[in-house]
C-alpha atoms as a PDB file:
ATOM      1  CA  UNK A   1      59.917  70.689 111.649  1.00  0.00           C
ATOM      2  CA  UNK A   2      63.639  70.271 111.464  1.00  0.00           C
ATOM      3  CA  UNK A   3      63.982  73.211 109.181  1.00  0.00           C
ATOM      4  CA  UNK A   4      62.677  74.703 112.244  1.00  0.00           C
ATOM      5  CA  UNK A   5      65.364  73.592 114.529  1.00  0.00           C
ATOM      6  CA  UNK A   6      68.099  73.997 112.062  1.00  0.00           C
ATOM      7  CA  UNK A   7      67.079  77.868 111.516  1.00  0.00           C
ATOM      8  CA  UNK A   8      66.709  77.739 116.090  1.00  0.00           C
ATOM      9  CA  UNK A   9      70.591  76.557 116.222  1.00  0.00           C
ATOM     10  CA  UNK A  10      72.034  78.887 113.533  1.00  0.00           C
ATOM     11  CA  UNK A  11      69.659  81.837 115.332  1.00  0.00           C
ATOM     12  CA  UNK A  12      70.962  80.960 118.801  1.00  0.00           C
ATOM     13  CA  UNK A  13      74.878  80.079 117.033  1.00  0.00           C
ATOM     14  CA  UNK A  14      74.756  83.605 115.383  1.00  0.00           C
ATOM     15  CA  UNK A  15      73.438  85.588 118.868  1.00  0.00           C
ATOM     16  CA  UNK A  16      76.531  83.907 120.671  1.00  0.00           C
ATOM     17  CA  UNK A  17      79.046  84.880 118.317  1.00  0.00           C
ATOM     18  CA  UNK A  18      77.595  87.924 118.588  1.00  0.00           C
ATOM     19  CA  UNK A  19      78.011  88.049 122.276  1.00  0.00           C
ATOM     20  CA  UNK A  20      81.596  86.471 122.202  1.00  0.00           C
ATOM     21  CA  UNK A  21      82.742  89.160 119.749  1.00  0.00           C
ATOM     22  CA  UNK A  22      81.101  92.042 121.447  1.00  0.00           C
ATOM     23  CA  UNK A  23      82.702  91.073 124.659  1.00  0.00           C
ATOM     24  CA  UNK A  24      86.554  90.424 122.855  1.00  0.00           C
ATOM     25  CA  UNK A  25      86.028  93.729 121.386  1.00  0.00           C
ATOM     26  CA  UNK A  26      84.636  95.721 125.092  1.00  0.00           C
ATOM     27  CA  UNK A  27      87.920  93.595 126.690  1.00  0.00           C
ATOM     28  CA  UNK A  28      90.239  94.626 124.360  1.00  0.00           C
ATOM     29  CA  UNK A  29      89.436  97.911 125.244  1.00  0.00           C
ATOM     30  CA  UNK A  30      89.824  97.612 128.770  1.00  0.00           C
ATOM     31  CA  UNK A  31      86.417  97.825 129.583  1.00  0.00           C
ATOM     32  CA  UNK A  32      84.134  94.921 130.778  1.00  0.00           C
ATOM     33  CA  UNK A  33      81.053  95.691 132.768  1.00  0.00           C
ATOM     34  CA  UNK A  34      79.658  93.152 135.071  1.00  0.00           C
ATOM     35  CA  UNK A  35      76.441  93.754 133.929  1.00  0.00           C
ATOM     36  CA  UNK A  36      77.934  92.186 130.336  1.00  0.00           C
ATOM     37  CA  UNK A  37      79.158  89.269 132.059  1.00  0.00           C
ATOM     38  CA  UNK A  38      76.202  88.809 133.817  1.00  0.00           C
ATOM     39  CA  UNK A  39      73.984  89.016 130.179  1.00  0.00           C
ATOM     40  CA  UNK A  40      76.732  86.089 128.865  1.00  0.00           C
ATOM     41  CA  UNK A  41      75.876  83.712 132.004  1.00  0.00           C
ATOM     42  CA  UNK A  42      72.335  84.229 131.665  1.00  0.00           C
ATOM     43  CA  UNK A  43      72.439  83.710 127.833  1.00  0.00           C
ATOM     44  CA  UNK A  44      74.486  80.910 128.691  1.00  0.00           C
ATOM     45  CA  UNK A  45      71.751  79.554 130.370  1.00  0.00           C
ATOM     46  CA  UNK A  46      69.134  80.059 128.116  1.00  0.00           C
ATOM     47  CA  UNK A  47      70.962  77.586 125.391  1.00  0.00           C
END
């Protein structure tokens, strides 16, 4: 069972990075939809 979890927190750990660097990367080019900040909060929410 806590393998489980542990593999559940490095999934979810992984899927935010993921979103974080996607984001930097779509900011850095001067482009950041609402509809990406939108998909962060509601990720955010799901943690």
């Amino acid at each position: 069972m806590k393998q489980l979890q542990l593999i559940g927190s490095i999934g979810r750990l992984a899927v935010t990075g993921f979103l974080l660097i996607g984001t930097v990367l779509l900011w850095n080019k001067g482009i950041v939809p609402t509809y990406t900040i939108a998909i962060l909060v509601v990720a955010g929410g799901l943690f």
